[in-house]
N, C-alpha and C. Protein backbone atom coordinates (compact mmCIF):
# COMPACT_ATOMS: atom_id res chain seq x y z
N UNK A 1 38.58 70.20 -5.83
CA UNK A 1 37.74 69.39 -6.71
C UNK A 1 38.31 67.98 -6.91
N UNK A 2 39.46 67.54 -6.43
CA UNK A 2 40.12 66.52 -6.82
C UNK A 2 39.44 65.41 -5.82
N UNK A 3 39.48 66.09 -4.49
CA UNK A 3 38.49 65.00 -3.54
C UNK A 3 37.51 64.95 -4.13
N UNK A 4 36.54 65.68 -4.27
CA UNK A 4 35.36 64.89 -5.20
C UNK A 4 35.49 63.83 -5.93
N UNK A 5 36.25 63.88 -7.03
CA UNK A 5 36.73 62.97 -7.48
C UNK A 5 36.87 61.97 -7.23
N UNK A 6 37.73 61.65 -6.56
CA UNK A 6 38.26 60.22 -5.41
C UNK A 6 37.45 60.08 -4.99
N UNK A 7 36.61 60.99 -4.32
CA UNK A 7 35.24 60.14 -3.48
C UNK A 7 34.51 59.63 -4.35
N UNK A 8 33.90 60.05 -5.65
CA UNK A 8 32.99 59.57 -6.36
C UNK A 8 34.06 58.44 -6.95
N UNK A 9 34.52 58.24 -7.24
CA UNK A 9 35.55 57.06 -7.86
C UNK A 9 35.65 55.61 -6.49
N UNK A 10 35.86 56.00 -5.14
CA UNK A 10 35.54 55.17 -4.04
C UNK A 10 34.25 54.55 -3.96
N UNK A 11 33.13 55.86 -4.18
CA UNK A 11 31.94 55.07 -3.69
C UNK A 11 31.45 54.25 -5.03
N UNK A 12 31.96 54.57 -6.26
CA UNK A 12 31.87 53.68 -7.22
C UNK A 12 32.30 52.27 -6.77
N UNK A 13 33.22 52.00 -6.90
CA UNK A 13 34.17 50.77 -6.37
C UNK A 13 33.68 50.18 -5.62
N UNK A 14 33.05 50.82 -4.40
CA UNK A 14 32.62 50.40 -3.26
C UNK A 14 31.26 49.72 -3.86
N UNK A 15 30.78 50.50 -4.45
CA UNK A 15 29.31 50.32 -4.45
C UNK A 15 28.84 49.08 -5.73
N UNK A 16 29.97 48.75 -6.45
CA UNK A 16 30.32 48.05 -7.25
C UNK A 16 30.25 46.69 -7.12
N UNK A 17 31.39 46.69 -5.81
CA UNK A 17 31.65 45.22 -5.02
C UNK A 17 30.62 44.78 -4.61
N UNK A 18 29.79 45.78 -3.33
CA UNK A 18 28.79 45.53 -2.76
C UNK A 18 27.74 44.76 -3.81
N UNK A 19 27.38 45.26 -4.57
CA UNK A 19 26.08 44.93 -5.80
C UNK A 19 26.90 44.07 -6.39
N UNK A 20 28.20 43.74 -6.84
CA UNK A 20 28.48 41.97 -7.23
C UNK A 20 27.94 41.20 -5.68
N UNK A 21 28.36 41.49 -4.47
CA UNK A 21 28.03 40.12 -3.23
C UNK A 21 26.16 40.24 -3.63
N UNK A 22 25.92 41.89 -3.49
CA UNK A 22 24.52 41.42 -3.67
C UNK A 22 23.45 40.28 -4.52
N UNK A 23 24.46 40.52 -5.63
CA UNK A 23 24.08 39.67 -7.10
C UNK A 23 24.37 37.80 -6.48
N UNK A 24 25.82 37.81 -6.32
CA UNK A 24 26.12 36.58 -5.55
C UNK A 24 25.22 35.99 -4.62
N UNK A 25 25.07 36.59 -3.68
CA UNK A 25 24.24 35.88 -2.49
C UNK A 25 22.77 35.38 -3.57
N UNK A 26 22.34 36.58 -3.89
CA UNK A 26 20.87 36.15 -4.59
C UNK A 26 21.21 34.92 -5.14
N UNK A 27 21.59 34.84 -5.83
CA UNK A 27 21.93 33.85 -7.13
C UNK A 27 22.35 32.47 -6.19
N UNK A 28 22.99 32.27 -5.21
CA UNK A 28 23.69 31.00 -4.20
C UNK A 28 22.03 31.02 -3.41
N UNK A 29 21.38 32.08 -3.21
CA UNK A 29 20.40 31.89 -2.47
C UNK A 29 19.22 31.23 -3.17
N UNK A 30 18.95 31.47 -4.33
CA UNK A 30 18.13 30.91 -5.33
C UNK A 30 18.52 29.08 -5.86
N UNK A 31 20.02 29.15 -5.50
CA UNK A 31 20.07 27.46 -6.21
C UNK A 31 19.85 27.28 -4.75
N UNK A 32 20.24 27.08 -3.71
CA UNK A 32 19.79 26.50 -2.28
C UNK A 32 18.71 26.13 -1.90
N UNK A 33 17.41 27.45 -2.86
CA UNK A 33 16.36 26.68 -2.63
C UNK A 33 15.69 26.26 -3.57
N UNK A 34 16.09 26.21 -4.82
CA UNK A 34 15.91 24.88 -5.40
C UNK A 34 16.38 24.04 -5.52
N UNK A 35 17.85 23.52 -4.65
CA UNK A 35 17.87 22.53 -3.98
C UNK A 35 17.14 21.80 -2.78
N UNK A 36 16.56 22.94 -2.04
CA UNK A 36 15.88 22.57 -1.19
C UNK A 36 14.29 21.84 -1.86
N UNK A 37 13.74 22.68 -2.50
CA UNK A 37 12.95 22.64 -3.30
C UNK A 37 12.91 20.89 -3.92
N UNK A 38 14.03 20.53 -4.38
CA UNK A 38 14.06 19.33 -5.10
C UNK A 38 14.40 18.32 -4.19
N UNK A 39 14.67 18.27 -3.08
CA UNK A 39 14.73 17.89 -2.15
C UNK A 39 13.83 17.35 -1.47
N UNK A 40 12.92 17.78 -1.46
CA UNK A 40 11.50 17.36 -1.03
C UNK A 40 10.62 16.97 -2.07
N UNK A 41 11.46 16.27 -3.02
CA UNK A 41 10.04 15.76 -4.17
C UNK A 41 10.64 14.16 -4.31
N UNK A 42 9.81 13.10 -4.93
CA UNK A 42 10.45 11.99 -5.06
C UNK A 42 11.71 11.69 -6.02
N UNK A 43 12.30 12.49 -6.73
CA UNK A 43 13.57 12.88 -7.07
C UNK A 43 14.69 12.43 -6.23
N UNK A 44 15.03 12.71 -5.11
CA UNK A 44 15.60 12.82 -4.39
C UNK A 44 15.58 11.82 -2.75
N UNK A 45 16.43 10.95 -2.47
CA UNK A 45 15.64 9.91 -1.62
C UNK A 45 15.48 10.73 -0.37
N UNK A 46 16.13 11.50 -0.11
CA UNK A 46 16.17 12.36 1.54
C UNK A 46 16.23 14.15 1.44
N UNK A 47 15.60 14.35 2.04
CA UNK A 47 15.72 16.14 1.44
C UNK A 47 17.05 16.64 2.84
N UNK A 48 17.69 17.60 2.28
CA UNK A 48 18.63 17.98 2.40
C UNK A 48 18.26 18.78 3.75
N UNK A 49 18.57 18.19 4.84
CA UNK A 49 18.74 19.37 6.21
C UNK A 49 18.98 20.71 6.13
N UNK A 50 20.60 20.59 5.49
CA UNK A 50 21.11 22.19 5.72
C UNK A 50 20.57 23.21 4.42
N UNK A 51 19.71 23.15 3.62
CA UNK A 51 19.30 24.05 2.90
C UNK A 51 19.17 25.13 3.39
N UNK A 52 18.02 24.75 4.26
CA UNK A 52 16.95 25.95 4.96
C UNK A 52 18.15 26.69 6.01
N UNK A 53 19.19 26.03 6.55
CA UNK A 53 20.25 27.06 7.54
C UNK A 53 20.63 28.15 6.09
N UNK A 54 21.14 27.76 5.39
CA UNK A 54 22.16 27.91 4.30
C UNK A 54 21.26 29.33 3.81
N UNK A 55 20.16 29.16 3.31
CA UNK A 55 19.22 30.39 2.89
C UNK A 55 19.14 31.14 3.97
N UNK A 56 18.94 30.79 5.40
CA UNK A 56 18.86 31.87 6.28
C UNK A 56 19.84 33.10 6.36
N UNK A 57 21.24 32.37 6.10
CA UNK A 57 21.79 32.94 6.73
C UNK A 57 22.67 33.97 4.83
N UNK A 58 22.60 33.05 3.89
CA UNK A 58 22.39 33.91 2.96
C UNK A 58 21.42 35.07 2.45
N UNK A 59 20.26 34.72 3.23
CA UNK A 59 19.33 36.38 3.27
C UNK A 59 19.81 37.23 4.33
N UNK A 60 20.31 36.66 4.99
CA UNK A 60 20.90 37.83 6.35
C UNK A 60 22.15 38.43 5.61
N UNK A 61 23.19 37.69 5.08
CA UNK A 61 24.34 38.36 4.16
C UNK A 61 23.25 39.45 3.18
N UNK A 62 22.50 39.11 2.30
CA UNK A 62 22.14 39.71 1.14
C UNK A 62 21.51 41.09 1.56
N UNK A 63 20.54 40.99 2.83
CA UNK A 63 20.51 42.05 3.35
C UNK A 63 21.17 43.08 4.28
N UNK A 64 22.40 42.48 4.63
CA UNK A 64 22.98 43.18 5.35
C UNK A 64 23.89 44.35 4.12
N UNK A 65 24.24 43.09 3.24
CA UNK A 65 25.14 44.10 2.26
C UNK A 65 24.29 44.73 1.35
N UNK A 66 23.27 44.44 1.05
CA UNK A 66 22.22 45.00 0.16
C UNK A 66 21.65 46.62 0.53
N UNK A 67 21.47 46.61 2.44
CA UNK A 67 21.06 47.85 2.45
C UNK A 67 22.26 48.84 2.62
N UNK A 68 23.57 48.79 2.76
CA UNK A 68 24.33 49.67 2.63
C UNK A 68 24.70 50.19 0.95
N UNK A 69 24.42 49.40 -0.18
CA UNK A 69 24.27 49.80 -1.35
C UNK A 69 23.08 50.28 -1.45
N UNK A 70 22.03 50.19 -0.59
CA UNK A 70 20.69 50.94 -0.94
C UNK A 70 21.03 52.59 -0.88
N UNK A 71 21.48 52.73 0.36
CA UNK A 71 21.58 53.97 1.16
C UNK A 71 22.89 54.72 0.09
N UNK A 72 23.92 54.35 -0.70
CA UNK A 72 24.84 54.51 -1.37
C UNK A 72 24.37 54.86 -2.76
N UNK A 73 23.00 54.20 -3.11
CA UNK A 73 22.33 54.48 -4.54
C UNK A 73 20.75 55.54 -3.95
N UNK A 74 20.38 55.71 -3.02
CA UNK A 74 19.74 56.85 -2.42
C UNK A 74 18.31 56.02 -2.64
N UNK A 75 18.50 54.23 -2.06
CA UNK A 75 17.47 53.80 -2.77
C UNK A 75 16.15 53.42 -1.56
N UNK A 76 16.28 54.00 -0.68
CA UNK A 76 15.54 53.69 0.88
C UNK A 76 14.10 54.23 0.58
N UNK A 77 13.45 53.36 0.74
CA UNK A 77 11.79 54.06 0.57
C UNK A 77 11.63 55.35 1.56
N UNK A 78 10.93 56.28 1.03
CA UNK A 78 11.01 57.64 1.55
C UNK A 78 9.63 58.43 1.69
N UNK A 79 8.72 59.15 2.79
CA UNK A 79 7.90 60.10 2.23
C UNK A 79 8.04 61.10 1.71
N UNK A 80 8.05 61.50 0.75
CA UNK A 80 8.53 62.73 0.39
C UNK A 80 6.91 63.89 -0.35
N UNK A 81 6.20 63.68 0.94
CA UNK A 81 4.96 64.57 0.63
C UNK A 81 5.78 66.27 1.10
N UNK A 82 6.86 66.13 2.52
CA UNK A 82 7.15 67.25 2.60
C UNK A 82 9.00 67.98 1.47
N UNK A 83 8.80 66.69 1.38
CA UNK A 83 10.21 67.23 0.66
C UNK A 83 9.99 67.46 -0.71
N UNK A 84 9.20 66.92 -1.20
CA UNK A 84 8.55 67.29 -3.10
C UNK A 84 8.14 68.59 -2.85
N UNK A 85 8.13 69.51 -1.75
CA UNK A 85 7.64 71.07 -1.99
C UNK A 85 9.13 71.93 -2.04
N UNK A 86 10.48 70.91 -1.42
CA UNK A 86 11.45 71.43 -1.31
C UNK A 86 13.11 71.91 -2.26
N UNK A 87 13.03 72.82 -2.57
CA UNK A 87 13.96 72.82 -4.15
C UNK A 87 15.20 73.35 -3.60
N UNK A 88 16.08 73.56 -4.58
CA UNK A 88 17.49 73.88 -4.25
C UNK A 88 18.20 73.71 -3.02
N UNK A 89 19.24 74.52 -2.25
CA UNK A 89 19.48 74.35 -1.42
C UNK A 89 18.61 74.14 -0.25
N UNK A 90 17.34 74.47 0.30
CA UNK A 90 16.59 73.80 1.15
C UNK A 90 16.48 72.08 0.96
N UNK A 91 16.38 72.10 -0.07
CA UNK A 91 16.60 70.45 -0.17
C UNK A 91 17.77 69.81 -0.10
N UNK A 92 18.82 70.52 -0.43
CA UNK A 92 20.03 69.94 -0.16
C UNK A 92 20.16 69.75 1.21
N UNK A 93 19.88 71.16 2.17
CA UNK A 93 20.31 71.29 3.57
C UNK A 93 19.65 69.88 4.32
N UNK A 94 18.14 69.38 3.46
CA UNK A 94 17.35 68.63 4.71
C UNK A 94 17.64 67.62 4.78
N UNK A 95 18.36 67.41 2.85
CA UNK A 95 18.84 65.77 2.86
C UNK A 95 20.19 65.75 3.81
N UNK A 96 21.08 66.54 3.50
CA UNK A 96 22.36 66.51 4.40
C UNK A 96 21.92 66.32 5.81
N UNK A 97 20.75 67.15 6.55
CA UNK A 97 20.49 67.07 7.95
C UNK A 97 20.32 65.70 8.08
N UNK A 98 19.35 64.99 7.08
CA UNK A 98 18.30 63.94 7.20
C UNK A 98 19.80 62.64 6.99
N UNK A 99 20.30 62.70 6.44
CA UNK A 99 21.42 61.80 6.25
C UNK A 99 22.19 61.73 7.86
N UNK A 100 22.58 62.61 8.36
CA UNK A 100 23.63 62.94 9.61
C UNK A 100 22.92 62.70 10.93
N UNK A 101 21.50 62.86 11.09
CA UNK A 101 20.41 62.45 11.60
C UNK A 101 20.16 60.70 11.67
N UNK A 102 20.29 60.36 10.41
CA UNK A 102 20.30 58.71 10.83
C UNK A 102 21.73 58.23 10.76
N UNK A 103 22.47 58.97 10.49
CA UNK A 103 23.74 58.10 11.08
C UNK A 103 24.23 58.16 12.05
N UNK A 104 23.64 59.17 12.71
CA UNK A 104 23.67 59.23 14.51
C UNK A 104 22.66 58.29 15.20
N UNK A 105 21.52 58.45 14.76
CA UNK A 105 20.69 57.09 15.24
C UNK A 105 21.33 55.54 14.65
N UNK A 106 21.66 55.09 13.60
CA UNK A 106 22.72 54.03 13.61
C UNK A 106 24.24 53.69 14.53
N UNK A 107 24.67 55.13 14.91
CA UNK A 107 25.93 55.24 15.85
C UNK A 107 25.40 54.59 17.01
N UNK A 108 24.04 55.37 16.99
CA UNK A 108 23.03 54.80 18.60
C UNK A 108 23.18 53.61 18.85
N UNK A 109 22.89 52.44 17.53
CA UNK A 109 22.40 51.15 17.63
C UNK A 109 23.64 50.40 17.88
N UNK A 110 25.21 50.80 17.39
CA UNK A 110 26.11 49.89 17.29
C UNK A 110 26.61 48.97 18.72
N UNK A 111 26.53 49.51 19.80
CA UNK A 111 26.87 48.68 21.03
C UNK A 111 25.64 47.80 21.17
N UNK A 112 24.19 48.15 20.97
CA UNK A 112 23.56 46.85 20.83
C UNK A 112 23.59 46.04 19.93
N UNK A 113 24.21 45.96 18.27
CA UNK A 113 24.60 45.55 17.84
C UNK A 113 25.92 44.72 18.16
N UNK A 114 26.98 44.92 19.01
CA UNK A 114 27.54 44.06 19.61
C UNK A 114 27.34 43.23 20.27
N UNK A 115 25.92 43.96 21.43
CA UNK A 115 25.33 42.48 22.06
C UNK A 115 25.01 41.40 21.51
N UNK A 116 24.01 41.69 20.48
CA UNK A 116 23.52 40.89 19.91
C UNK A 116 24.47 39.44 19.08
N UNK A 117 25.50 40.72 18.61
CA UNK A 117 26.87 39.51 18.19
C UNK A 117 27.14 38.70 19.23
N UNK A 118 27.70 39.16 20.35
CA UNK A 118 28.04 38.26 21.35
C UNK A 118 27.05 37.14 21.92
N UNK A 119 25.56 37.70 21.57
CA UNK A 119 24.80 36.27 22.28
C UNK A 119 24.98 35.11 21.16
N UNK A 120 24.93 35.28 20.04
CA UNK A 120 25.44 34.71 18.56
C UNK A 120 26.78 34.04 19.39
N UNK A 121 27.64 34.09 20.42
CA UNK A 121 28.72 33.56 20.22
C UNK A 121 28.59 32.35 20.90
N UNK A 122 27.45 32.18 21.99
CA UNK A 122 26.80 31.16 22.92
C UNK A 122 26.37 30.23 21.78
N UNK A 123 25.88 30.62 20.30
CA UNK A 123 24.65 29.63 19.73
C UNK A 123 25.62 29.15 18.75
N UNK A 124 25.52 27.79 18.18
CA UNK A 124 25.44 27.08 17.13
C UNK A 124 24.96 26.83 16.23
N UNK A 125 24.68 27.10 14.88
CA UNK A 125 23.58 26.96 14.40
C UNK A 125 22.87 25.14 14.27
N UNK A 126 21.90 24.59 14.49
CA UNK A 126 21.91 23.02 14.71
C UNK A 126 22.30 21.86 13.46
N UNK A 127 22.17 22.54 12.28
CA UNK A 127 22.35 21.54 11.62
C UNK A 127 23.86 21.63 10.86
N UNK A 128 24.72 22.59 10.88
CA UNK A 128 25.67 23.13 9.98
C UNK A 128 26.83 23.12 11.33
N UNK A 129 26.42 23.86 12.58
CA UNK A 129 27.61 23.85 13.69
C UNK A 129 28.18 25.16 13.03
N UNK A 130 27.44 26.08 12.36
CA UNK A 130 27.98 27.20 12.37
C UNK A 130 28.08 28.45 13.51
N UNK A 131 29.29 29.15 14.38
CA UNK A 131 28.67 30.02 14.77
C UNK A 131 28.12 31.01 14.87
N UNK A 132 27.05 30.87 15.49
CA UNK A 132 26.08 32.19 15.33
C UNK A 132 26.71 33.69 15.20
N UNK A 133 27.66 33.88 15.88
CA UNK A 133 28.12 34.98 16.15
C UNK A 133 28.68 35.43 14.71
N UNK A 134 29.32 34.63 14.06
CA UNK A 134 29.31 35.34 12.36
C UNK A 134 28.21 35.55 12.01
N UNK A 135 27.22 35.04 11.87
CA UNK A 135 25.90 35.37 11.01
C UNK A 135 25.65 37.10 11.91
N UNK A 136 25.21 36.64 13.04
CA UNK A 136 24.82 37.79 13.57
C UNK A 136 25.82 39.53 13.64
N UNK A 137 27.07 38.93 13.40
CA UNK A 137 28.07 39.66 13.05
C UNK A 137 27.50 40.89 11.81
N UNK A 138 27.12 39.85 10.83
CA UNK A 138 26.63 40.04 9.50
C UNK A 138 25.91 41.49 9.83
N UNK A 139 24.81 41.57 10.75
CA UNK A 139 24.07 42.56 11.67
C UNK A 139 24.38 43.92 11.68
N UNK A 140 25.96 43.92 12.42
CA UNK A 140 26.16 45.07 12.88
C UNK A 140 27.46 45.27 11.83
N UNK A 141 27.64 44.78 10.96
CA UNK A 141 28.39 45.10 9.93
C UNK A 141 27.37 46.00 8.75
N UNK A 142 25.86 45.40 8.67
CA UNK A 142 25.35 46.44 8.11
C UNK A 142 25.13 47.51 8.76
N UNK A 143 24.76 47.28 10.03
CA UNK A 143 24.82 49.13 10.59
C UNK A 143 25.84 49.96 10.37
N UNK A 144 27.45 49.40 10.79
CA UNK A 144 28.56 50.19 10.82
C UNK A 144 28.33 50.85 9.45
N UNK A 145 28.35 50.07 8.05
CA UNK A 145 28.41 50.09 7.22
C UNK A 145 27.47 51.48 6.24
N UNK A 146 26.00 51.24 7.15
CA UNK A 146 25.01 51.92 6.60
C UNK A 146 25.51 53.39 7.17
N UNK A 147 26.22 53.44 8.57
CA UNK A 147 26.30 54.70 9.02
C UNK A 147 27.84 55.27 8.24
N UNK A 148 28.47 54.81 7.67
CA UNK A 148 29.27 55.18 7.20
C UNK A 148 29.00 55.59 5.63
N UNK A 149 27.75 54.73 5.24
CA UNK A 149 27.26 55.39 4.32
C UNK A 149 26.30 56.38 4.18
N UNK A 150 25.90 56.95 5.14
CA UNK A 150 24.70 57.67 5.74
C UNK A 150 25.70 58.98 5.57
N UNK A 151 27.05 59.26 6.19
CA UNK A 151 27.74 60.13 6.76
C UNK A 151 27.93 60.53 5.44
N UNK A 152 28.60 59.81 4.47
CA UNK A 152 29.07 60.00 3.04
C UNK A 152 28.08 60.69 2.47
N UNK A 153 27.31 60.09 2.30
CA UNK A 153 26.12 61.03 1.34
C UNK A 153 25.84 62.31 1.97
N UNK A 154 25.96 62.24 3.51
CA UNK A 154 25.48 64.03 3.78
C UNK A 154 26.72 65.07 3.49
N UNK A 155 27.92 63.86 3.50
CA UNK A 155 29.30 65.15 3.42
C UNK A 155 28.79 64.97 1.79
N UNK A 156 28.64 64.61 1.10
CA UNK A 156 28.48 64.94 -0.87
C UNK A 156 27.12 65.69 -0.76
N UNK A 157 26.32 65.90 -0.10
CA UNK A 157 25.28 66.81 -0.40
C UNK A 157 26.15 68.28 0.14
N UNK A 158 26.71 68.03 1.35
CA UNK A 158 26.86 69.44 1.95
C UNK A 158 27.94 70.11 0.60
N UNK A 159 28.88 69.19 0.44
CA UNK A 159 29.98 69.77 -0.76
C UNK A 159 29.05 69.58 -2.65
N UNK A 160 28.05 69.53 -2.49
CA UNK A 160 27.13 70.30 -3.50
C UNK A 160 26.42 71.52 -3.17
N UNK A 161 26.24 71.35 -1.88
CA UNK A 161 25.84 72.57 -1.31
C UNK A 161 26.79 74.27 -1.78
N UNK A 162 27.80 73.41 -1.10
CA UNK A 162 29.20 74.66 -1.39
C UNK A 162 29.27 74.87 -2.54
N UNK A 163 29.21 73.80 -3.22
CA UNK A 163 29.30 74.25 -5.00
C UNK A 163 28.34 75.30 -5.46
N UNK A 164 27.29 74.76 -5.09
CA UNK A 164 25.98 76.15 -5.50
C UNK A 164 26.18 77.21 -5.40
N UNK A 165 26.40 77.38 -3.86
CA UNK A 165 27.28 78.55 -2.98
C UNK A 165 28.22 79.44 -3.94
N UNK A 166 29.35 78.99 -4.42
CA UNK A 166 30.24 79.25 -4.87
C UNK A 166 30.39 79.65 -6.64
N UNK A 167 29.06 78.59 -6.97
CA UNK A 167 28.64 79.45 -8.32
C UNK A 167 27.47 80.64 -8.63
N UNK A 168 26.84 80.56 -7.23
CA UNK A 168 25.94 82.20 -7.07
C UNK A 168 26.65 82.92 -6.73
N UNK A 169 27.95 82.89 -6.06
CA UNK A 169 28.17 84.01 -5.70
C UNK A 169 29.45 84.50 -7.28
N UNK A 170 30.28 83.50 -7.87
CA UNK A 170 30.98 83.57 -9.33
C UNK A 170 29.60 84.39 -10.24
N UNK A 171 28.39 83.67 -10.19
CA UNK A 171 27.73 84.61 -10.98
C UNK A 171 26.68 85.51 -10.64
N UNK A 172 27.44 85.73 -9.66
CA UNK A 172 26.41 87.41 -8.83
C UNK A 172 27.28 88.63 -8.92
């Protein structure tokens, strides 16, 4: 029971940090474009080039780190016409399957996720001279990320699983 513990105390922490960058980016992403925003009014004698890089590539951060706290708070839009019929351990088993299931299809994606970094290493971005290959980096840092959070949640369903297990059979 002590790993439980630690794990729920990790993915706290974890999930903590993540949702401060999340909060951050929003918030840097929101004055950028109302800098941009003010930028283009007679306020201002010249509107600002690098805004519009600056927001791009802060929605690519916000979502990259945003959906691995999604998947960490169980917050991924879902159908659940067949799983609202599903209770106790059947539901545990499908979420655990359904979790281990897309983090094998994310395992899938990670070498094209490298490509994609690497063509990022050819580009510049034009107005900033940033390289691409960090932004796009950004990419496959949410996949690694999501599949590592994908894996987590099915090992904490399966070890609720055992728990059930272990208190039907204490009170059978």
């Amino acid at each position: 029971m002590k790993f439980e513990g630690d794990a729920m105390r990790i993915k706290n922490a974890i999930t903590k940090v993540l949702d401060t960058l999340t909060v951050i980016s929003f918030v840097l992403m929101i004055c950028v474009v109302v800098l941009q925003v003010i930028g283009r009014t007679p306020l201002m004698p010249k509107p600002y080039h690098w805004t519009e890089e600056v927001t791009r590539m802060l929605f690519i951060f916000l979502i990259s780190i945003g959906s691995i706290s999604a998947v960490l708070h169980n917050e991924f839009v879902a159908v659940d016409l067949f799983i609202s019929r599903l209770q106790g351990k059947a539901l545990i088993i499908y979420n655990s399957f359904l979790h281990f299931v897309i983090a094998g299809f994310l395992l899938y994606l990670v070498p094209s996720g490298f490509k994609f970094m690497n063509l990022g290493a050819r580009q510049l971005s034009p107005g900033l001279r940033v390289n691409m290959k960090y932004i796009y980096g950004l990419i496959l840092v949410s996949i690694i990320g999501m599949g590592i959070a994908q894996v987590y949640m099915g090992v904490l369903n399966l070890m609720e699983l055992k728990k059930k297990k272990e208190r039907s059979i204490s009170n059978g």
